[in-house]
N, C-alpha and C. Protein backbone atom coordinates (compact mmCIF):
# COMPACT_ATOMS: atom_id res chain seq x y z
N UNK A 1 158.20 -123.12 -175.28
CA UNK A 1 157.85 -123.62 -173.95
C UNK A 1 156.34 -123.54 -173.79
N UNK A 2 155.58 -124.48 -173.36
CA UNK A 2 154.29 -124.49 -173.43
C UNK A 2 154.33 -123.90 -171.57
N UNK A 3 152.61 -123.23 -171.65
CA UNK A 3 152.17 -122.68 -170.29
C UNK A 3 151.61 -123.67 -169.79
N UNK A 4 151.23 -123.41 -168.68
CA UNK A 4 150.27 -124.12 -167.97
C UNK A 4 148.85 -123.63 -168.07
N UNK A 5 147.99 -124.74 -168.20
CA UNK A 5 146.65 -123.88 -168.14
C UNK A 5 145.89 -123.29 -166.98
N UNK A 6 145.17 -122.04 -167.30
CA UNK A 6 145.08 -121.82 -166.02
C UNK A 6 145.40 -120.27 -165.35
N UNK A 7 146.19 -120.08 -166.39
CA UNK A 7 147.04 -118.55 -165.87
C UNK A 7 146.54 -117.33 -166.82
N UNK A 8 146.12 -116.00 -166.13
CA UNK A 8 146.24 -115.09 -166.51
C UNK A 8 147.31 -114.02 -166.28
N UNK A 9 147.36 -113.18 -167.55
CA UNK A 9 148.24 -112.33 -167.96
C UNK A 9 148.13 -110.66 -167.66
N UNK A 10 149.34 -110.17 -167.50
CA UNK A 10 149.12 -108.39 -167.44
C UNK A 10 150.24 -108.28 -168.51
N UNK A 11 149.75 -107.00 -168.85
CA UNK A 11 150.60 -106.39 -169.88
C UNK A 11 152.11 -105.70 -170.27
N UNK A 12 152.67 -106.13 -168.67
CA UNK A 12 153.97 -106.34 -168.30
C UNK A 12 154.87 -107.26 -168.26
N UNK A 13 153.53 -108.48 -168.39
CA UNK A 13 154.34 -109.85 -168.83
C UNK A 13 154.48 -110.26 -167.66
N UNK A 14 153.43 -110.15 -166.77
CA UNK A 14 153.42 -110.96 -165.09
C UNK A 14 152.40 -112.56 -165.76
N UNK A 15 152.11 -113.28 -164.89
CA UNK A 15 151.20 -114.29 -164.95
C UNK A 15 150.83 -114.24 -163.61
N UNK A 16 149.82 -114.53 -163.39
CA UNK A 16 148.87 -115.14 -162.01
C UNK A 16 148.12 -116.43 -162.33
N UNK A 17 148.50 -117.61 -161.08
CA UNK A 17 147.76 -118.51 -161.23
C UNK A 17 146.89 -118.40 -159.75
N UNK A 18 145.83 -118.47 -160.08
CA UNK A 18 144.88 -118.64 -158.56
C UNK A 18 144.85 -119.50 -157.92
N UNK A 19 144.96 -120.11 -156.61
CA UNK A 19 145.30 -120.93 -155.91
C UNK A 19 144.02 -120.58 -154.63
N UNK A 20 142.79 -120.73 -154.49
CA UNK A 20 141.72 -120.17 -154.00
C UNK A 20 141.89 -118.44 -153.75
N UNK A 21 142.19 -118.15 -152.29
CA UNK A 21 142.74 -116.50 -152.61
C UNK A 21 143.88 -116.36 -152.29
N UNK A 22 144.89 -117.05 -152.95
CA UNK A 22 146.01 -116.25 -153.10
C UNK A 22 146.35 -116.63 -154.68
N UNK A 23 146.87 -115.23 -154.88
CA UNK A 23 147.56 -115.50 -156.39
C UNK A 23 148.86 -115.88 -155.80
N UNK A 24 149.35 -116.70 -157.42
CA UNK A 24 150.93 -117.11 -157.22
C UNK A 24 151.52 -116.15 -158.68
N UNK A 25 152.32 -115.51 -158.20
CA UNK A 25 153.13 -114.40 -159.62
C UNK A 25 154.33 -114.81 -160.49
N UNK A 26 154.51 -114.50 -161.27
CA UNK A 26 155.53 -114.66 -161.98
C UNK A 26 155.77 -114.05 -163.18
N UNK A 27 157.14 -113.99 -164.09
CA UNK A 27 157.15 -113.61 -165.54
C UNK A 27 156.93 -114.48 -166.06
N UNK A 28 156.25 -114.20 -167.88
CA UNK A 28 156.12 -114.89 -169.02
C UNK A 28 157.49 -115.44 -169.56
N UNK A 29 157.13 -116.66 -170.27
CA UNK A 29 158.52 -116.97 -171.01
C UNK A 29 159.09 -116.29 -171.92
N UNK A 30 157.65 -115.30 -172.41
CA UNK A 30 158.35 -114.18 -173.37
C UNK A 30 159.10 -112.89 -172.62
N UNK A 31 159.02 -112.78 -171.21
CA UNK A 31 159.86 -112.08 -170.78
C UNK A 31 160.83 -112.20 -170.06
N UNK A 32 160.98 -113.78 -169.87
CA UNK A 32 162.63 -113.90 -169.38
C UNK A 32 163.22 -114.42 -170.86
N UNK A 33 162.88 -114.76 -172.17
CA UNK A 33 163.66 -114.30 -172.72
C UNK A 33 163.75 -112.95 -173.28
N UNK A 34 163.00 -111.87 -173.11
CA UNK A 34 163.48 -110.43 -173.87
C UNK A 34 164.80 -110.29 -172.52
N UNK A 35 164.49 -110.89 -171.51
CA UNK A 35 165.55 -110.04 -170.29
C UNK A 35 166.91 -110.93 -170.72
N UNK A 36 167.10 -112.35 -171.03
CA UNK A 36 168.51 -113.03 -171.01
C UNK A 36 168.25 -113.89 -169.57
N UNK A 37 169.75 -113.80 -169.56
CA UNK A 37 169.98 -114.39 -168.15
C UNK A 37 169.35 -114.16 -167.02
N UNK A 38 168.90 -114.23 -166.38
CA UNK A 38 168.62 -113.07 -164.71
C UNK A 38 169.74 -113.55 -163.78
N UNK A 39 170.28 -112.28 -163.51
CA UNK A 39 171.40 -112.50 -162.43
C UNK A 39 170.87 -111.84 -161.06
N UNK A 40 169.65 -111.16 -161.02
CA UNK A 40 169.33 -110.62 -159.77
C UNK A 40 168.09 -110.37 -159.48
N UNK A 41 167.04 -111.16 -158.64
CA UNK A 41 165.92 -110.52 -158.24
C UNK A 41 165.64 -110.72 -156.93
N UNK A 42 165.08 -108.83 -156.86
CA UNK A 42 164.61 -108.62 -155.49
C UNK A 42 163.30 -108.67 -155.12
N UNK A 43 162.89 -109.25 -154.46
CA UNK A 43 161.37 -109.42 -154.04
C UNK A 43 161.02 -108.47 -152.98
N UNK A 44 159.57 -108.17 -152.81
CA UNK A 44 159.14 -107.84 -151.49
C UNK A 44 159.62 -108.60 -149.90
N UNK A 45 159.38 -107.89 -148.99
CA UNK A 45 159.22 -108.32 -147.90
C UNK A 45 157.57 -109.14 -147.21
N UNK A 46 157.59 -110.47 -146.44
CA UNK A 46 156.26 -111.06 -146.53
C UNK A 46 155.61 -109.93 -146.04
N UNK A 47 154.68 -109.59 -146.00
CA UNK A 47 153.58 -108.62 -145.01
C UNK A 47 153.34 -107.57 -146.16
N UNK A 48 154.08 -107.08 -147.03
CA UNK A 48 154.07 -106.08 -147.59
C UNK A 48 152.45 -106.11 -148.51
N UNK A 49 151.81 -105.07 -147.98
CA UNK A 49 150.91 -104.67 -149.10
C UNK A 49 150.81 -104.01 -150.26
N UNK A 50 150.71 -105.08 -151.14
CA UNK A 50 150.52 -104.31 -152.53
C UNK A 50 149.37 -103.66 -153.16
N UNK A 51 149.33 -102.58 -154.42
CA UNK A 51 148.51 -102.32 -154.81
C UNK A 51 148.42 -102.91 -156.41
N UNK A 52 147.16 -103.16 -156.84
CA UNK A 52 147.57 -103.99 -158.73
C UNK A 52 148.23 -102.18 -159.23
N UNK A 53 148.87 -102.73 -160.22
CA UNK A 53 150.30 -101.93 -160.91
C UNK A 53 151.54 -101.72 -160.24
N UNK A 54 151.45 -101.89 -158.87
CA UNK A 54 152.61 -101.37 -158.27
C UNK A 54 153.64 -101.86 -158.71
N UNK A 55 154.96 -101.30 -158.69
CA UNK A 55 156.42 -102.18 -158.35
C UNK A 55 156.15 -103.08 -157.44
N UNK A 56 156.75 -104.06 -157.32
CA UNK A 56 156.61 -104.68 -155.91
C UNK A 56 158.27 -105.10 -156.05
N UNK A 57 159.42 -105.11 -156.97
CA UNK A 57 160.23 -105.71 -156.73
C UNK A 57 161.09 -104.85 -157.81
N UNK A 58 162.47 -105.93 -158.34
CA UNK A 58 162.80 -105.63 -159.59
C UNK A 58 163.72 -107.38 -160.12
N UNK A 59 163.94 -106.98 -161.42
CA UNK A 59 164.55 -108.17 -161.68
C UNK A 59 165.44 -107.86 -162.74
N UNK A 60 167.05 -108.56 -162.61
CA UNK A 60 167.80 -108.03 -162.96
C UNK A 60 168.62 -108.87 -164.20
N UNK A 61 169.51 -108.28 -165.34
CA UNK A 61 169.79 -109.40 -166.18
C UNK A 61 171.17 -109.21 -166.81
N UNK A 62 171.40 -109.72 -167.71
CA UNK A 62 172.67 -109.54 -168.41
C UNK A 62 172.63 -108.41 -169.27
N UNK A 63 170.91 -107.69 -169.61
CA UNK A 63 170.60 -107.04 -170.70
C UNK A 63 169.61 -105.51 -170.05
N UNK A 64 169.36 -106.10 -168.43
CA UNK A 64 168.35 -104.68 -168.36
C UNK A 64 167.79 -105.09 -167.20
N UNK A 65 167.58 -103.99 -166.21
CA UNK A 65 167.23 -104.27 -164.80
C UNK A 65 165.55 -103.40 -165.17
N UNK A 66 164.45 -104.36 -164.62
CA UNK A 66 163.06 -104.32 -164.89
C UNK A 66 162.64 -104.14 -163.80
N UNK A 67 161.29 -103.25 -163.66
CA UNK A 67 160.52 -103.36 -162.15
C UNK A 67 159.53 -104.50 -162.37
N UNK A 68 159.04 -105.57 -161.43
CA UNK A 68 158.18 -105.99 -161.64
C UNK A 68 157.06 -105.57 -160.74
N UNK A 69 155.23 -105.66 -161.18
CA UNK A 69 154.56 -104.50 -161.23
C UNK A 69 153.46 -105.83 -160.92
N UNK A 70 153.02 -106.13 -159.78
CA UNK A 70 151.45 -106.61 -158.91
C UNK A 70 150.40 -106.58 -160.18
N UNK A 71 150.23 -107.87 -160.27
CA UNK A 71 148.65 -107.64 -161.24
C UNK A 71 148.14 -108.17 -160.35
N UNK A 72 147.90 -107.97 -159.20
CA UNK A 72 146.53 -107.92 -158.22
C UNK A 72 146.93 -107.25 -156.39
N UNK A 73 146.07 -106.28 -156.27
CA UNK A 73 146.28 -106.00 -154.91
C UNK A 73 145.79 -106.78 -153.76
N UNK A 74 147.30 -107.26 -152.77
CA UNK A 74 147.11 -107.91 -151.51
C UNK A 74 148.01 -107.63 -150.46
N UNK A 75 148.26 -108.62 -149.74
CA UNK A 75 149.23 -108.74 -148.78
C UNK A 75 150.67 -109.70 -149.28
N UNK A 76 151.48 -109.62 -149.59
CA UNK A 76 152.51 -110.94 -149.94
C UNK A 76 152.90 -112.02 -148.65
N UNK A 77 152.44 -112.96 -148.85
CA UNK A 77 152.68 -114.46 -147.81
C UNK A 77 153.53 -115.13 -148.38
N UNK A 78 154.29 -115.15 -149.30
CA UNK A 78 155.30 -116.18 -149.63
C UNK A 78 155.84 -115.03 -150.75
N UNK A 79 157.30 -116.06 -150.52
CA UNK A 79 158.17 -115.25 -151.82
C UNK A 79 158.99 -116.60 -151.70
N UNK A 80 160.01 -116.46 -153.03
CA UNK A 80 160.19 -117.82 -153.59
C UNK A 80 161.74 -117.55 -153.33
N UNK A 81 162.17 -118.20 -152.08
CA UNK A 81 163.82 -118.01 -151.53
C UNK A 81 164.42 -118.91 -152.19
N UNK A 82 164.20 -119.49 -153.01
CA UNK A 82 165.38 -120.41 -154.00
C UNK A 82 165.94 -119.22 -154.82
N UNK A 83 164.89 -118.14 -155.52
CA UNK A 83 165.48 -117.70 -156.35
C UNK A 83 166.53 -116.26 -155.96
N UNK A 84 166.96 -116.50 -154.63
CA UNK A 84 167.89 -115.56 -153.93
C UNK A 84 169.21 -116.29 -154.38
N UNK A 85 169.63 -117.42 -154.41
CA UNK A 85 170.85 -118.06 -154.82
C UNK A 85 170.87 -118.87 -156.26
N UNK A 86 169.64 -118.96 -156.92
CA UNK A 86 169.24 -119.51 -158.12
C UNK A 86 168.46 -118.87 -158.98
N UNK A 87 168.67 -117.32 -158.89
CA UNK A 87 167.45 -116.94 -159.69
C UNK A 87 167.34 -117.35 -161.71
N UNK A 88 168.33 -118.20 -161.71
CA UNK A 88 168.34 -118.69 -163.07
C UNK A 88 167.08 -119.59 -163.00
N UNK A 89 166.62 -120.08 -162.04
CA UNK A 89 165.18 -120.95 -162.18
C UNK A 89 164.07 -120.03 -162.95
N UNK A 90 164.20 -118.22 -162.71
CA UNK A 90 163.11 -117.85 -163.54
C UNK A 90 163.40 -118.39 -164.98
N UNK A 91 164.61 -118.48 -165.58
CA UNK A 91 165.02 -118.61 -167.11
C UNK A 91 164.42 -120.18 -167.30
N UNK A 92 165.31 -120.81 -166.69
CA UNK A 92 164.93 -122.52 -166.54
C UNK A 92 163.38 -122.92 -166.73
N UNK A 93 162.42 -122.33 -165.58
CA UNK A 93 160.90 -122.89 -165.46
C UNK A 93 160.45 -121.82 -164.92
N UNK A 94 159.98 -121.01 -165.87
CA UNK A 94 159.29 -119.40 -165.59
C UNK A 94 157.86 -119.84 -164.21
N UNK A 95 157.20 -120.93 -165.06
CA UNK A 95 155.84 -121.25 -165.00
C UNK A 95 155.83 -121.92 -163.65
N UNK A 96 156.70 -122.81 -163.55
CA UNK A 96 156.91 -123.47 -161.87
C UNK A 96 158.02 -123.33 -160.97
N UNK A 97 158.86 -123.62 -160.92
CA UNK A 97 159.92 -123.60 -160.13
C UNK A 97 160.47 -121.92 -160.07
N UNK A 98 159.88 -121.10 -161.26
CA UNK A 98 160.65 -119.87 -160.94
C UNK A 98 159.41 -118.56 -160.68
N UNK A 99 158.59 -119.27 -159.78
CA UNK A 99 157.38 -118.28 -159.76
C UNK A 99 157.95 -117.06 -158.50
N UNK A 100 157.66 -116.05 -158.06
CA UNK A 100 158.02 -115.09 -157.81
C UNK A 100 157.71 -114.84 -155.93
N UNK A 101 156.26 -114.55 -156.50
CA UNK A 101 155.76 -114.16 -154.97
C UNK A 101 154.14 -114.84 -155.25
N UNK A 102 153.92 -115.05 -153.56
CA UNK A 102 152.03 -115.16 -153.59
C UNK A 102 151.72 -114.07 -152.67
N UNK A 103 150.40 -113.77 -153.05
CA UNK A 103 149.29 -112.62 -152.62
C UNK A 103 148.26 -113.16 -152.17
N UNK A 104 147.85 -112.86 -150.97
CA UNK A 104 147.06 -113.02 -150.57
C UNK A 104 145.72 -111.74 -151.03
N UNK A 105 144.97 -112.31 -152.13
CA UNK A 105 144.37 -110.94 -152.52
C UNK A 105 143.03 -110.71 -151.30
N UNK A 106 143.10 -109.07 -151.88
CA UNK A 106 142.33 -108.42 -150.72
C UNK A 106 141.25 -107.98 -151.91
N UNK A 107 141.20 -108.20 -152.89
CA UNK A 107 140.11 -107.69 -154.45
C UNK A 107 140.32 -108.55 -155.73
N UNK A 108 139.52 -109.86 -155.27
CA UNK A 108 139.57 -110.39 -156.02
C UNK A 108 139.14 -110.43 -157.70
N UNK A 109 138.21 -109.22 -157.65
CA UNK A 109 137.54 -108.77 -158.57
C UNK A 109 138.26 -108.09 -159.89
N UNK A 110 139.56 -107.77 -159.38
CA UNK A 110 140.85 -107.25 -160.19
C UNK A 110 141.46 -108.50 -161.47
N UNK A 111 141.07 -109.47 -161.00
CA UNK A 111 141.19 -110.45 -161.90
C UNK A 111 140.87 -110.94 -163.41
N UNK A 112 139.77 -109.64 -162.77
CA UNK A 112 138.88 -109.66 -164.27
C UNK A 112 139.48 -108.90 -165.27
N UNK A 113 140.44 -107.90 -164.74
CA UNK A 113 141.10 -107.12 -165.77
C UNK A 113 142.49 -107.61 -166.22
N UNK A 114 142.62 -108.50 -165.94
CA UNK A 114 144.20 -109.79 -166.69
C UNK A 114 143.73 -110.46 -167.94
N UNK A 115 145.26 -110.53 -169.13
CA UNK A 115 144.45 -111.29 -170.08
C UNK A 115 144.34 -112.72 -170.23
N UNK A 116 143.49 -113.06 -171.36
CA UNK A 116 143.52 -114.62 -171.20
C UNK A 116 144.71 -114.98 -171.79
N UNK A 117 145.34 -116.28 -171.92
CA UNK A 117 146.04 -116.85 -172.72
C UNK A 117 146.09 -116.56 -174.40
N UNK A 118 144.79 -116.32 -175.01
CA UNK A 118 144.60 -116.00 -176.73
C UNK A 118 145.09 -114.15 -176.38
N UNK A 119 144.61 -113.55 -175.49
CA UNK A 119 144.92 -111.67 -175.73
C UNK A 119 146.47 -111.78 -175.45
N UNK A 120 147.31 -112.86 -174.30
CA UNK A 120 148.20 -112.42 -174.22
C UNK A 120 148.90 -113.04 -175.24
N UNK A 121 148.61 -113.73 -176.05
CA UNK A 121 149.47 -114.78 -177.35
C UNK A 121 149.54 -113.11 -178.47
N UNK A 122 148.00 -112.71 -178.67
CA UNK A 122 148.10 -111.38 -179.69
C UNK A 122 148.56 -110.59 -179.06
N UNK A 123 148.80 -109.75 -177.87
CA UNK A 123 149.92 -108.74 -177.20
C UNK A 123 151.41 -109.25 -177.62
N UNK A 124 151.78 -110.48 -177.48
CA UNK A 124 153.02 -110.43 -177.50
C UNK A 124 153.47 -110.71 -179.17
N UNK A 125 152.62 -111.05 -179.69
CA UNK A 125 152.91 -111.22 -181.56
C UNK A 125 152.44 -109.52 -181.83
N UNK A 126 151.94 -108.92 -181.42
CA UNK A 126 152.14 -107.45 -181.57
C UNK A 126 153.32 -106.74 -181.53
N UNK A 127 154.39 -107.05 -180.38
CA UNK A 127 155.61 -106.81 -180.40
C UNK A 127 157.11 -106.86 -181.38
């Protein structure tokens, strides 16, 4: 599955695409397939402030229930209510249709510590 260009990586296998200041979140395609299917994910509530590393959620599968973990601290303004009755869209289109939550970041400067597309290609061929 090819990415979109554009997106940086954390080492949990989140992506962020910037959208002026809000990030938009999601998993890598290399981590909805280590998970399988997803039969369950819970998101934040909108308003909720995050911190970068936090849990902010979890996501659940045929193979292993995962926390997923903020690569940038904000406020959450959107969360993606399709994937309350469809969360097979993360498996389907990680990159669009199955993106997670947006942040309204409050430190944008945190950005700088996500990898590019080439660190996260060698992180995950490390595995």
């Amino acid at each position: 599955m090819s990415r979109p260009d554009g997106l940086s990586y954390t080492r949990t296998h989140e992506w962020v695409r910037v959208e002026g200041d809000v990030a938009v979140i999601g998993i890598t395609n290399h981590a909805q397939e280590e998970l399988g299917d997803v039969a369950l994910i819970q998101l934040p509530e909108i308003g909720r402030m995050l911190q970068v590393e936090e849990p902010f959620g979890e996501i659940e599968s045929i193979k292993a229930v995962s926390d997923l973990c903020s690569p940038i601290s904000g406020e959450v303004i959107s969360t993606n209510d399709t994937l309350e009755t469809a969360p097979e869209q993360v498996n389907n289109d990680p990159y669009r249709e199955g993106w997670l939550i947006k942040v309204h970041m409050s430190n944008p400067s945190e950005l700088s510590e996500l990898l590019a597309s080439d660190q996260y290609d060698a992180l995950v061929e490390e595995l």
